[in-house]
Protein backbone atom coordinates (compact mmCIF):
# COMPACT_ATOMS: atom_id res chain seq x y z
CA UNK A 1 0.00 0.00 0.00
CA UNK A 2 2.69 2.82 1.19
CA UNK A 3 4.83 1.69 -2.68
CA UNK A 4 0.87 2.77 -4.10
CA UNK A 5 0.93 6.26 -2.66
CA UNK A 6 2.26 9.12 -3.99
CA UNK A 7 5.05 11.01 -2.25
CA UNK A 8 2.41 14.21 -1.96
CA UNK A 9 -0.04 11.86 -0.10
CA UNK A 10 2.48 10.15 2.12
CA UNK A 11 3.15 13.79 3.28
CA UNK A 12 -0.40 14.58 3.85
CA UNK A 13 -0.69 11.60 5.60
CA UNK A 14 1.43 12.51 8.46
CA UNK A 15 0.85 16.23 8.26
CA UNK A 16 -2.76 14.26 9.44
CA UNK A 17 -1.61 12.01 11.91
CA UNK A 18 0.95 14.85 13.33
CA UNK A 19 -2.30 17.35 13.65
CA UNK A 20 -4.50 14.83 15.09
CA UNK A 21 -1.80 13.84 17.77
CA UNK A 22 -1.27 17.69 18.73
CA UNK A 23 -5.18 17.92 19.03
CA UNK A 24 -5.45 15.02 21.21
CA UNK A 25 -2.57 16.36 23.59
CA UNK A 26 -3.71 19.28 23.97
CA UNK A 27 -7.49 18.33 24.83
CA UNK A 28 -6.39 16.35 27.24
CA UNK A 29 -3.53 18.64 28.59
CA UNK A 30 -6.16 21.21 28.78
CA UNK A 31 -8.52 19.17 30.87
CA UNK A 32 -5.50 18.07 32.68
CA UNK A 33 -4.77 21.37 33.23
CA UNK A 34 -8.75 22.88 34.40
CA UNK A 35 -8.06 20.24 37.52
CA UNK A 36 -4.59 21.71 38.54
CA UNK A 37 -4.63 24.64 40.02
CA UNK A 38 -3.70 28.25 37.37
CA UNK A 39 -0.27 28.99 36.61
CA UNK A 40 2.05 30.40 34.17
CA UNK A 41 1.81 28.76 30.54
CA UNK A 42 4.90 26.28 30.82
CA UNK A 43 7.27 26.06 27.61
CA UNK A 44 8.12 22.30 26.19
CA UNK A 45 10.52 20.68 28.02
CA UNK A 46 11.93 23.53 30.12
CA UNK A 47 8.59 24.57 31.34
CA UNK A 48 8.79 27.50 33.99
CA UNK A 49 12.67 28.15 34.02
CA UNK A 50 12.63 31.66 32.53
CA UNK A 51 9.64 32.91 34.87
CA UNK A 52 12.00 32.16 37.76
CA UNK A 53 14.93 33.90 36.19
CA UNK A 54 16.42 37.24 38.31
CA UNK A 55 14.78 37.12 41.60
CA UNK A 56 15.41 34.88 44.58
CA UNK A 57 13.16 32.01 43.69
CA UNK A 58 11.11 33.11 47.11
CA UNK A 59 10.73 36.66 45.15
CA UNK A 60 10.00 35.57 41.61
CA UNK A 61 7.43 32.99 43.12
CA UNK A 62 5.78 35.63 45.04
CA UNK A 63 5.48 38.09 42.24
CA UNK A 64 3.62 35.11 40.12
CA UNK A 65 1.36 34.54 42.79
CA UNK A 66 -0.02 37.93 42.73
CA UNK A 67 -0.74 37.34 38.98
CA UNK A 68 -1.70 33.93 38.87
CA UNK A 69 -3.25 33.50 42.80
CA UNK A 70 -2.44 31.53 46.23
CA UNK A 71 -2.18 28.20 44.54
CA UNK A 72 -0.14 28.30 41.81
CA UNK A 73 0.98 25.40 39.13
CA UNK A 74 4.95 25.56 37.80
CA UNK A 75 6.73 22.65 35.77
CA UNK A 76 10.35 23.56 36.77
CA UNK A 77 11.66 20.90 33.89
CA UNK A 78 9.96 17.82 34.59
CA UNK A 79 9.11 18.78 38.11
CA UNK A 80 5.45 19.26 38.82
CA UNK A 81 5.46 21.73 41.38
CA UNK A 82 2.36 23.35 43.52
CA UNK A 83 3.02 26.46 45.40
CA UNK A 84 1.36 27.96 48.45
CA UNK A 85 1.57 31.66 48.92
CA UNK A 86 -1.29 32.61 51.14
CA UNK A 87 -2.48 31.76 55.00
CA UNK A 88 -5.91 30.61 53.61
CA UNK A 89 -4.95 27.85 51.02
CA UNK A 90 -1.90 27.02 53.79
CA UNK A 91 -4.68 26.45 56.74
CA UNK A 92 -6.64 24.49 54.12
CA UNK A 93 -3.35 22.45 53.39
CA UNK A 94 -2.38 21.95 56.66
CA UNK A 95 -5.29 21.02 58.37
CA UNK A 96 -7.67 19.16 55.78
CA UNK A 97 -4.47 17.33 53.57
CA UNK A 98 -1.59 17.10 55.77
CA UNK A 99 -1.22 13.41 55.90
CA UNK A 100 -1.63 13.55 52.03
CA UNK A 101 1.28 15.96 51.46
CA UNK A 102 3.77 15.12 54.37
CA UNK A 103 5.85 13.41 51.98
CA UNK A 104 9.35 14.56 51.12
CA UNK A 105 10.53 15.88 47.41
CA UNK A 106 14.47 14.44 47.98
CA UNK A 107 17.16 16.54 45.55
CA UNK A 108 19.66 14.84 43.76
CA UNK A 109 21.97 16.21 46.06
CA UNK A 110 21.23 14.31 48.68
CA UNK A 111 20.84 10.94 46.92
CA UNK A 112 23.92 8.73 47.26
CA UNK A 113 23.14 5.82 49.83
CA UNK A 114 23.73 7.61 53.00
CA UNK A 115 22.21 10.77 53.56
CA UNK A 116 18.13 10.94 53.40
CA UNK A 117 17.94 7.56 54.54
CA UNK A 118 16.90 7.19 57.71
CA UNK A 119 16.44 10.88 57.88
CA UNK A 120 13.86 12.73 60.13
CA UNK A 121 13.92 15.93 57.68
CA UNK A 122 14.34 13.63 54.45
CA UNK A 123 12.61 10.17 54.94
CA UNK A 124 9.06 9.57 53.86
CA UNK A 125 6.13 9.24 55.89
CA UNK A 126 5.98 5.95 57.43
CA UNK A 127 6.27 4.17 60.74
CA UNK A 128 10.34 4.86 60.81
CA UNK A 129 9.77 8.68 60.42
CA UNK A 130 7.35 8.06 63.10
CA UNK A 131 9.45 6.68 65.11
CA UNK A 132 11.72 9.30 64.91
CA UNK A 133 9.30 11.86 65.22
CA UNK A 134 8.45 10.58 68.98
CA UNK A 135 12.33 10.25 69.93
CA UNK A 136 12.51 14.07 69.18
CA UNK A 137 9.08 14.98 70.93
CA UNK A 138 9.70 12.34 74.19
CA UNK A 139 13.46 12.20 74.63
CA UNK A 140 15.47 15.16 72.31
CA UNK A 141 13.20 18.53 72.71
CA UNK A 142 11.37 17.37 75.88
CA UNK A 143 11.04 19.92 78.63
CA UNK A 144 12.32 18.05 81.06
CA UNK A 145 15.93 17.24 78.85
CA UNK A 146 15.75 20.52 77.98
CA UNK A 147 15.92 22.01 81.49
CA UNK A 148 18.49 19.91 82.29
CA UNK A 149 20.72 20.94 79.72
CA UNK A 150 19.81 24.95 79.87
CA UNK A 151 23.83 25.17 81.48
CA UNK A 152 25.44 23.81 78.48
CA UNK A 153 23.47 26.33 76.49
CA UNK A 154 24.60 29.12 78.73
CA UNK A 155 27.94 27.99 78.48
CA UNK A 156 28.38 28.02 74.39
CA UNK A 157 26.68 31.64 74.84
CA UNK A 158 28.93 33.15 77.47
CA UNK A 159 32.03 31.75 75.06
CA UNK A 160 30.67 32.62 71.64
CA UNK A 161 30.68 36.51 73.90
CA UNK A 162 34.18 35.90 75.13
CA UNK A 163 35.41 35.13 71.33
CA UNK A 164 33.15 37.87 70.16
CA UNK A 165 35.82 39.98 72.40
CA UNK A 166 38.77 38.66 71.90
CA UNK A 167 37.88 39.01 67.90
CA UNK A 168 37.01 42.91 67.94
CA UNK A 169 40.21 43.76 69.83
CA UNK A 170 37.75 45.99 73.01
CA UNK A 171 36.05 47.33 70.11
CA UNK A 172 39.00 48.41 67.99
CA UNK A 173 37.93 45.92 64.91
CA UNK A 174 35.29 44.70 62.82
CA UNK A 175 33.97 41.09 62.93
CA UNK A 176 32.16 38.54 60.37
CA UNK A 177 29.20 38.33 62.42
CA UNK A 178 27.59 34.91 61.51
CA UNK A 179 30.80 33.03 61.87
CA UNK A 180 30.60 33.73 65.63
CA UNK A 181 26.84 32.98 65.53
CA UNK A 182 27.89 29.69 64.03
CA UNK A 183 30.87 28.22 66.00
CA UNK A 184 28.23 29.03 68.63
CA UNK A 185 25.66 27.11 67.24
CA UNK A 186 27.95 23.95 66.23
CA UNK A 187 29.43 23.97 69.76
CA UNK A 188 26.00 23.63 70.93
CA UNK A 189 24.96 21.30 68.53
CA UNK A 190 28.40 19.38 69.87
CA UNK A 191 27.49 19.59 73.18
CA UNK A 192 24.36 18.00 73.12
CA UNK A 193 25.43 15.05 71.33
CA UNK A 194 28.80 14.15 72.17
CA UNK A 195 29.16 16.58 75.85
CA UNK A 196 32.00 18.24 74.26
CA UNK A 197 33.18 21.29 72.30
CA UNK A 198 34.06 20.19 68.81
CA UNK A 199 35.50 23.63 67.65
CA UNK A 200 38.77 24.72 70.20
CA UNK A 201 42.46 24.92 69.56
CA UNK A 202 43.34 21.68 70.38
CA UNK A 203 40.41 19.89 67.94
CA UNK A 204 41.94 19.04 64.71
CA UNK A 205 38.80 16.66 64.37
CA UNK A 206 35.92 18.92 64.96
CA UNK A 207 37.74 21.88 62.53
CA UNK A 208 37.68 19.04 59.98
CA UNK A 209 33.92 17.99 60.80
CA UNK A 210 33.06 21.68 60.62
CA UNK A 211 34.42 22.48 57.02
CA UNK A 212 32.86 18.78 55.59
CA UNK A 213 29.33 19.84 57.36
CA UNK A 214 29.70 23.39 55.98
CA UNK A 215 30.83 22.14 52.24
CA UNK A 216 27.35 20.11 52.39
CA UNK A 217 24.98 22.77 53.24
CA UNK A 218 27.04 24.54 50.50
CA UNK A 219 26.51 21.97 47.64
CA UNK A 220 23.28 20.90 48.41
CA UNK A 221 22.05 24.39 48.60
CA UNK A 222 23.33 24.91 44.28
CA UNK A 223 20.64 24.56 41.73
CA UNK A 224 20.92 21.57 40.61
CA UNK A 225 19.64 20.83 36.71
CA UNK A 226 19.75 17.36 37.59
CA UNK A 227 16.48 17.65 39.95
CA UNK A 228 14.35 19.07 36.67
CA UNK A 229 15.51 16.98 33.80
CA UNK A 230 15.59 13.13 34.48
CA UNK A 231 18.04 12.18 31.62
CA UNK A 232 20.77 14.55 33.73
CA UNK A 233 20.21 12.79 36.88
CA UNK A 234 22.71 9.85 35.96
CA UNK A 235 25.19 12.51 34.19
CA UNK A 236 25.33 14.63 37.37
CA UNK A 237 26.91 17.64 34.99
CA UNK A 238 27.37 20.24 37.86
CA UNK A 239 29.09 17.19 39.61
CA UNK A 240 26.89 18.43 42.89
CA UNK A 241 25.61 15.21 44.01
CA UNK A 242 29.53 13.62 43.87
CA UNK A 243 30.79 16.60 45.66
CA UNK A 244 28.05 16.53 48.51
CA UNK A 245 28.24 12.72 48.97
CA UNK A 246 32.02 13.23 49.15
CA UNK A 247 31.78 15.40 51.84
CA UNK A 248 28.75 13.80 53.51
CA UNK A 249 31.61 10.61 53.89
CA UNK A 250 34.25 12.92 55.31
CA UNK A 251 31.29 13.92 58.43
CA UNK A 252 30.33 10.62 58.63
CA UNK A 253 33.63 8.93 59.20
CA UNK A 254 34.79 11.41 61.63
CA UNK A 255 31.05 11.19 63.22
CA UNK A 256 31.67 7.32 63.78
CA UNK A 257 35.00 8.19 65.20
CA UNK A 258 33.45 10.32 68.09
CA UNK A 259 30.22 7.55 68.52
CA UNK A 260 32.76 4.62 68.95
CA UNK A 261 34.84 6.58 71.61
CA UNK A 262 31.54 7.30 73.66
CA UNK A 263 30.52 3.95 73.13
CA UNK A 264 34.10 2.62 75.31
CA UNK A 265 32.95 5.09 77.44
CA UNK A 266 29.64 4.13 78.25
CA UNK A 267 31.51 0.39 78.39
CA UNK A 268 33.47 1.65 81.38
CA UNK A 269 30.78 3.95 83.24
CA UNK A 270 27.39 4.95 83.63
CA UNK A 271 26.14 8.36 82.80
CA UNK A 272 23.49 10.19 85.46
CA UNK A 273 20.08 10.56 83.59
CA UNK A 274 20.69 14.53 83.86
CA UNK A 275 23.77 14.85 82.33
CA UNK A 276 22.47 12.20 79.18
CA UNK A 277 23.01 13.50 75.71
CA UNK A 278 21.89 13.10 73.01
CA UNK A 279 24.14 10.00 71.43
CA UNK A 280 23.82 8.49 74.86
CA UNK A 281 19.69 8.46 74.06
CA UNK A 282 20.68 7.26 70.60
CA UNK A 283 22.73 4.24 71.98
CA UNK A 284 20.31 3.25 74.34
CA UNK A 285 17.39 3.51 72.07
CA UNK A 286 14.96 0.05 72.22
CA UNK A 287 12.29 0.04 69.88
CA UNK A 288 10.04 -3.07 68.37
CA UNK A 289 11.10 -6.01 67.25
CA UNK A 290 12.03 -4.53 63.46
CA UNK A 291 8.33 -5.20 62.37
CA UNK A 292 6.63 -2.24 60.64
CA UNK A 293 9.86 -0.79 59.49
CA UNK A 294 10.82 0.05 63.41
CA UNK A 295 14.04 -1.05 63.98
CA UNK A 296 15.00 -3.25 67.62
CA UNK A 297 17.94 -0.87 68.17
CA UNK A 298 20.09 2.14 65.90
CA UNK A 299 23.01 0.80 64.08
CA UNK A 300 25.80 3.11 63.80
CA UNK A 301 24.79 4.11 59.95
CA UNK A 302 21.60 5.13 61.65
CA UNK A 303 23.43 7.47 64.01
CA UNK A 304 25.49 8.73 61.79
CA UNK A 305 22.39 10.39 59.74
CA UNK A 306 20.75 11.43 62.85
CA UNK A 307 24.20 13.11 64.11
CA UNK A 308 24.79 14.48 60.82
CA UNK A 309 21.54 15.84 60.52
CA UNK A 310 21.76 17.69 63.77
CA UNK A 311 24.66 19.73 62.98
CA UNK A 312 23.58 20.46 59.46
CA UNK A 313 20.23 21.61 60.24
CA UNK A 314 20.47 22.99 63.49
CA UNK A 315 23.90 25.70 62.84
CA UNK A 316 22.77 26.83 59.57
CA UNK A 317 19.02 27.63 60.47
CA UNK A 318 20.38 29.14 63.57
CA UNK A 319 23.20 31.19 62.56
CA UNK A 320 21.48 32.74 59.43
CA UNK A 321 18.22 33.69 62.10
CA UNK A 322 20.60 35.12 64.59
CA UNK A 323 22.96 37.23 61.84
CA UNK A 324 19.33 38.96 60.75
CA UNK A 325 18.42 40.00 63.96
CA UNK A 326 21.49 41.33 64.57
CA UNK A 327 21.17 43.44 61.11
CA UNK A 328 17.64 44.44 61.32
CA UNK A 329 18.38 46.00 64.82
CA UNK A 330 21.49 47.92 63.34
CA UNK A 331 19.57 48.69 60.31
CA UNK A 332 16.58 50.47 62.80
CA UNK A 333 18.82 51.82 65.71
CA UNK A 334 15.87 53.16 67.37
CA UNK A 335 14.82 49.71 67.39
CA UNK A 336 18.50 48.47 68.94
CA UNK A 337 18.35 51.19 71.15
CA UNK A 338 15.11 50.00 72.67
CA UNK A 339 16.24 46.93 73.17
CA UNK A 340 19.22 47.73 74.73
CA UNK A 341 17.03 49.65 77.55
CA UNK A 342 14.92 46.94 78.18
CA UNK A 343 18.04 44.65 78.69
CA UNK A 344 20.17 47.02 80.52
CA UNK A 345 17.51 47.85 83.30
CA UNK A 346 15.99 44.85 83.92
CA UNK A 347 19.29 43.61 85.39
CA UNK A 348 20.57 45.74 88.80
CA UNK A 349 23.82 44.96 88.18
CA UNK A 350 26.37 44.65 84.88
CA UNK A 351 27.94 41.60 86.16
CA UNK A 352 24.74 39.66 85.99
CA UNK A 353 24.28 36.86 82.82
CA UNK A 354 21.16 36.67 80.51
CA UNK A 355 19.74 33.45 81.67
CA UNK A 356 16.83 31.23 80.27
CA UNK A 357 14.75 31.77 83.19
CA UNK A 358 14.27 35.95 82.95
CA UNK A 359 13.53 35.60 78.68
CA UNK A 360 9.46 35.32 80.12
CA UNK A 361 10.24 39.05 81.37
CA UNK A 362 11.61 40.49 78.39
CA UNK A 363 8.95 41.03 75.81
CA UNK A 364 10.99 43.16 73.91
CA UNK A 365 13.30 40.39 72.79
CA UNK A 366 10.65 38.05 72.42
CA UNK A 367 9.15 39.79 69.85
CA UNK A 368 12.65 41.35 68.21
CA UNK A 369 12.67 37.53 67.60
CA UNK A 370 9.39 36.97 66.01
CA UNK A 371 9.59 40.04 64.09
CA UNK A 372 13.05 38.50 62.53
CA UNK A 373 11.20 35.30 61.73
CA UNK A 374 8.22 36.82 60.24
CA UNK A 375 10.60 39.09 57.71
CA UNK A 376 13.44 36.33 57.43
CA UNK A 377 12.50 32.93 58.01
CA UNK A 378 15.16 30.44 57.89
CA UNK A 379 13.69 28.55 54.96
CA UNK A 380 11.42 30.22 53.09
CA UNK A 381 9.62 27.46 51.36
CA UNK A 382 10.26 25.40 54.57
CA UNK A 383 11.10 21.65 53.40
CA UNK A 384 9.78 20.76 50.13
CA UNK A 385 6.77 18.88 50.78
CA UNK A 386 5.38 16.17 48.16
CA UNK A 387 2.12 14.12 47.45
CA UNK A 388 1.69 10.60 48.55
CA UNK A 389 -1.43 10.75 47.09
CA UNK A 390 -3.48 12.80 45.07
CA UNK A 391 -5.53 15.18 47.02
CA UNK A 392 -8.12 17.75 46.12
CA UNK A 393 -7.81 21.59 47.59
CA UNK A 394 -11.25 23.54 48.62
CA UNK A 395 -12.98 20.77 45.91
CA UNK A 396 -11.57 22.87 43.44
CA UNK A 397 -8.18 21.90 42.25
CA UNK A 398 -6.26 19.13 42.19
CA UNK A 399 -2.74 18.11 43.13
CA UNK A 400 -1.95 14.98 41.82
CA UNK A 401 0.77 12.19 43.41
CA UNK A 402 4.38 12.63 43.71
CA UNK A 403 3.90 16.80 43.25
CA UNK A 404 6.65 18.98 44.83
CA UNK A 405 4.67 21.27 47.54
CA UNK A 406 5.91 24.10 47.90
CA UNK A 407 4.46 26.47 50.61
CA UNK A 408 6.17 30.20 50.82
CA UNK A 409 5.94 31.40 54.25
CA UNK A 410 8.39 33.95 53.57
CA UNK A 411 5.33 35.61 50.88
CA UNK A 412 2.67 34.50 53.42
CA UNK A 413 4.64 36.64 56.42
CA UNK A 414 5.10 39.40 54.20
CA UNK A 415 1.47 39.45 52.91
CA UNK A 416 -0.11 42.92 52.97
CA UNK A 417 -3.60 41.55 53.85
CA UNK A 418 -2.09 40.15 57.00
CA UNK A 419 0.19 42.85 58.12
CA UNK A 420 0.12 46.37 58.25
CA UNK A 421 3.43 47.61 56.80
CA UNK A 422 4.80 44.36 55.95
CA UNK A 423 8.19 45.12 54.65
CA UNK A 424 8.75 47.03 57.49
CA UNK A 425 10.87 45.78 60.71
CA UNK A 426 8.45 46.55 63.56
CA UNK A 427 8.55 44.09 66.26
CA UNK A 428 6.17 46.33 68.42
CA UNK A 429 3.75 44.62 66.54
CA UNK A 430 3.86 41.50 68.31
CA UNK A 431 3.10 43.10 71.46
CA UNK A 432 0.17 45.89 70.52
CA UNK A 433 -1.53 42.67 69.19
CA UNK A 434 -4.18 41.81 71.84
CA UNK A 435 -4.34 38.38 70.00
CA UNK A 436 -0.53 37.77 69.86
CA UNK A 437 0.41 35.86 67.14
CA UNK A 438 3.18 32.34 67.87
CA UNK A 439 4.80 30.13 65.70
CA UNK A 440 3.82 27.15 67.16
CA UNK A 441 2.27 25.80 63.86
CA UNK A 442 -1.25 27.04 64.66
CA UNK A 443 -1.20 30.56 63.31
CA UNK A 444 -1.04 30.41 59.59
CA UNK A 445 -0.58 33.63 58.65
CA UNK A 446 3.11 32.59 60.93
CA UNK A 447 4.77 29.44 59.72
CA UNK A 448 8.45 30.00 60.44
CA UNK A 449 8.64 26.42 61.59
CA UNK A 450 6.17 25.19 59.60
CA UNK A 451 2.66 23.13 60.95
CA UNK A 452 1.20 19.96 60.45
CA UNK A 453 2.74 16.24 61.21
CA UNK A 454 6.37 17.59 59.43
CA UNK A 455 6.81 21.05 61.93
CA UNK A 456 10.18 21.30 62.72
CA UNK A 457 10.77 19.42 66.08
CA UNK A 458 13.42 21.08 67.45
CA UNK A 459 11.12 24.54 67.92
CA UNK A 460 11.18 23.99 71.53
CA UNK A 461 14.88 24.55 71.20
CA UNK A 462 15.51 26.71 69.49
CA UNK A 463 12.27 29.30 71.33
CA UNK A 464 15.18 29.50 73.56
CA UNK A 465 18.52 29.27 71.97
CA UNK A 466 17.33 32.51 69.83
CA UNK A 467 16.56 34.84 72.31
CA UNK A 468 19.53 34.04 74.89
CA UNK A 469 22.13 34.48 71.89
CA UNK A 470 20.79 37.74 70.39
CA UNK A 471 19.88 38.91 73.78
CA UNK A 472 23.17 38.78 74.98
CA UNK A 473 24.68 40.18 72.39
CA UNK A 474 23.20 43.27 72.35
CA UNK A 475 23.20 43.81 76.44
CA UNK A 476 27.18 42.67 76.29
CA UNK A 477 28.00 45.21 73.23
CA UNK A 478 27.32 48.34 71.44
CA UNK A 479 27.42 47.66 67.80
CA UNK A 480 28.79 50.20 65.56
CA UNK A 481 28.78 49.36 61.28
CA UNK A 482 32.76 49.50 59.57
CA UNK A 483 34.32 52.67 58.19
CA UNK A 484 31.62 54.55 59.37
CA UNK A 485 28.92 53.09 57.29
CA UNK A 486 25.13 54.45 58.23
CA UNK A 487 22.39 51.82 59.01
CA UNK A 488 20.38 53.74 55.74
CA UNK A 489 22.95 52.42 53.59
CA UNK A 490 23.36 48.83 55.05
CA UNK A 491 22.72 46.12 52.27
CA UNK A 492 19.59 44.39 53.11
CA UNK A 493 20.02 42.06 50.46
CA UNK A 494 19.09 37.98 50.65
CA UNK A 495 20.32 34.87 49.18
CA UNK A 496 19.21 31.58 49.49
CA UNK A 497 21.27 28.34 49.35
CA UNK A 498 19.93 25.57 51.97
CA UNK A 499 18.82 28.72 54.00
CA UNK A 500 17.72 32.23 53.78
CA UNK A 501 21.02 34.46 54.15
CA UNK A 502 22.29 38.00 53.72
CA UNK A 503 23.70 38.51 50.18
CA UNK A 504 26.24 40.39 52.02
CA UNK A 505 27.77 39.21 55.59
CA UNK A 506 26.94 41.32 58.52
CA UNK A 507 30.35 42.91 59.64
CA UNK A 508 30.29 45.31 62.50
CA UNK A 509 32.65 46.02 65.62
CA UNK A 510 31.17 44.99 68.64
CA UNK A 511 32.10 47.44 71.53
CA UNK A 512 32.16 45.89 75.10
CA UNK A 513 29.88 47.42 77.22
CA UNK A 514 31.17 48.25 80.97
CA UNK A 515 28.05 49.16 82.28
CA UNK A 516 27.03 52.89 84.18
């Protein structure tokens, strides 16, 4: 039959079948596309790339919301991707389809064997997560552990202020402020699971940890073309998967060098319930009888990724909260200077330490804190959040399985229907408010920490971590900006890698303060 036709038909043959194939796709992309929610038209194969171009993706993704609403569709490649930029469609997220969409969207990055496995922040939904989920909420971030340990806490404080010293030279030179905020963060971090300072003089070992940890949250924080075109994924052309599972080995292996020396330890002596940290929790941990994906007891693998994950997520969300409050105050001295009263007089003497127990009496602080969070938080789209099944918002639109969810709490804190000035850095805000707002996962219009079955666990921690660091950096110091630079001309400016950061480092020279 094809030798009978002529070379004219066999062309208008195809031309047929070509027409009546684009027809069919897009019918049914378009009723495809009437169930997901609106969004930007995508182009073939790199769909959404170019909208995103400029702008921190947190900007560029707010911007499209106003245009295209709260719930917005995006193919970033290949990537299905749902975004959340309002309180409303978040509540109705949150509270109506959490289970649905508490699974995890892992990046190449962190794919190599070692890393989300076994992961509270990474692993999917299931009895494991669980699992871990109640070791955090009964034995890591429990009041009681957390009492206990408030001296440790005090202690990586009061040295992060004597190296804060010792670096400015009595107020003579200017410092890199997060760097302080993050040795004091990863000595905490150190302290609680292994009772010991892992960056000093004398530790070759924790120096080394600290680079291989930092080189991680580097890497995994690159765009990565890999996560939006699956032909790349084996390729790995930025090389940012081999690079982060490189250094993810490097942590690991000196990780299972500090477990097994602990573990002799615990071999020669028993430790006193108070002074238990967190690896000691770890290597006593009894669960089922491995049924249900629960395992009898942690292997040291499993450790590993639990230490690991400590460190990486606990100094970077830290450090970058801590270096913002410090810039918004210097950026709005009237602000700093406020706070700075309220510190100074509620002590009767200099010589008297910021402690846990008087941060209830400082409201000031409290909501310098929640102000910071509200304008910066930590992660602005929180943890990528993906469907384990499809699920259908306000009976309306659909999201469909295996979608990357993403939900942009930096737009919704920032939202101009929510808060009056938005932009601006007010935090008397949080205390005019006769219903005062908390981030406790209940407030949607305030999701630093996120809500819902995958809320950051270690909030209880870190309510009180925040406020004794910044607070005692601004009662110990007056802070003035390098070669004379005024707080109008600061730069304000954000990146993003794993976490929200300046684009430029805070650098200022603290002055000790003696005190009248």
């Amino acid at each position: 039959m094809i030798n009978q036709l002529t070379k004219n038909e066999l062309i208008g043959l195809f031309t047929s079948i070509a027409v009546l194939i684009y027809v069919t796709c897009l019918f049914y992309t378009k009723r495809c596309r009437t169930r997901l929610p609106p969004g930007p038209n995508p182009w073939p194969v790199i769909g959404n790339i170019f909208q995103l171009a400029g702008l921190p993706p947190h900007d560029s993704l707010t911007k499209l919301s106003r245009r295209h609403g709260p719930i917005m569709t995006l193919r970033i490649g290949s990537m299905l991707t749902v975004v959340i930029s309002s309180s409303e469609v978040a509540r109705e997220i949150f509270k109506k389809h959490d289970a649905a969409l508490a699974g995890r969207k892992i990046y190449e990055a962190m794919k190599g064997g070692k890393s989300s496995d076994g992961s509270l922040i990474t692993a999917q939904y299931g009895a494991y997560w669980r699992m871990l989920r109640r070791l955090c909420t009964t034995q890591f971030f429990v009041t009681r552990r957390l009492d206990a340990m408030s001296d440790v806490r005090s202690r990586c404080v009061d040295q992060m202020l004597r190296f804060v010293e010792e670096g400015g030279q009595n107020g003579t030179k200017t410092i890199d402020v997060g760097r302080y905020f993050f040795l004091m963060a990863f000595n905490l971090i150190g302290n609680l699971m292994f009772s010991r300072d892992l960056l000093d003089p004398d530790s070759k070992r924790g120096s080394e940890f600290f680079y291989h940890t930092g080189k991680v949250m580097e890497f995994a924080g690159k765009p990565n073309v890999a996560d939006f075109f699956p032909l790349l994924r084996f390729l790995d052309p930025q090389g940012i998967r081999r690079k982060t599972q490189f250094h993810v080995e490097k942590a690991f292996e000196i990780a299972g060098e500090f477990i097994r020396e602990r573990t002799e330890v615990r071999e020669r002596e028993k430790s006193d319930e108070k002074t238990k940290d967190y690896l000691d929790v770890l290597l006593e941990f009894r669960g089922g009888d491995g049924v249900d994906e629960e395992p009898s007891s942690f292997s040291s693998r499993d450790i590993n990724v639990i230490v690991f994950e400590m460190f990486t997520a606990g100094t970077d969300t830290t450090t970058s909260t801590l270096e913002w409050a410090l810039a918004e105050l210097l950026h709005n001295p009237r602000t700093l200077t406020k706070l700075q009263t309220e510190l100074r007089t509620y002590f009767k003497s200099s010589n008297q330490k910021l402690q846990e127990e008087d941060l209830p009496n400082l409201p000031y602080l409290s909501a310098v804190i929640m102000e910071t969070l509200r304008l910066h938080p930590p992660l602005p789209f929180l943890v990528p959040h993906k469907a384990m099944s499809t699920c259908h918002i306000f009976d309306q639109y659909t999201i469909p399985k295996e979608t990357q969810v993403l939900v942009n709490v930096w737009a919704i804190g920032r939202d101009p229907k929510t808060w009056i000035d938005p932009i601006m850095f007010k935090p008397e805000r949080f205390i005019s408010d006769p219903d005062a707002r908390d981030f406790k996962g209940q407030d949607y219009e305030f999701l630093p920490f996120g809500s819902g079955r995958r809320m950051c666990p270690a909030l209880p921690l870190a309510s009180r971590v925040l406020p004794l660091a910044i607070g005692s950096m601004v009662r110990s110091f007056d802070w003035a900006l390098e070669n004379g630079l005024n707080a109008e001309e600061m730069d304000m400016g954000e990146r993003i890698g794993i976490t929200l950061k300046k684009a430029v480092p805070l650098e200022a020279i603290p002055i000790p303060y003696r005190g009248t």
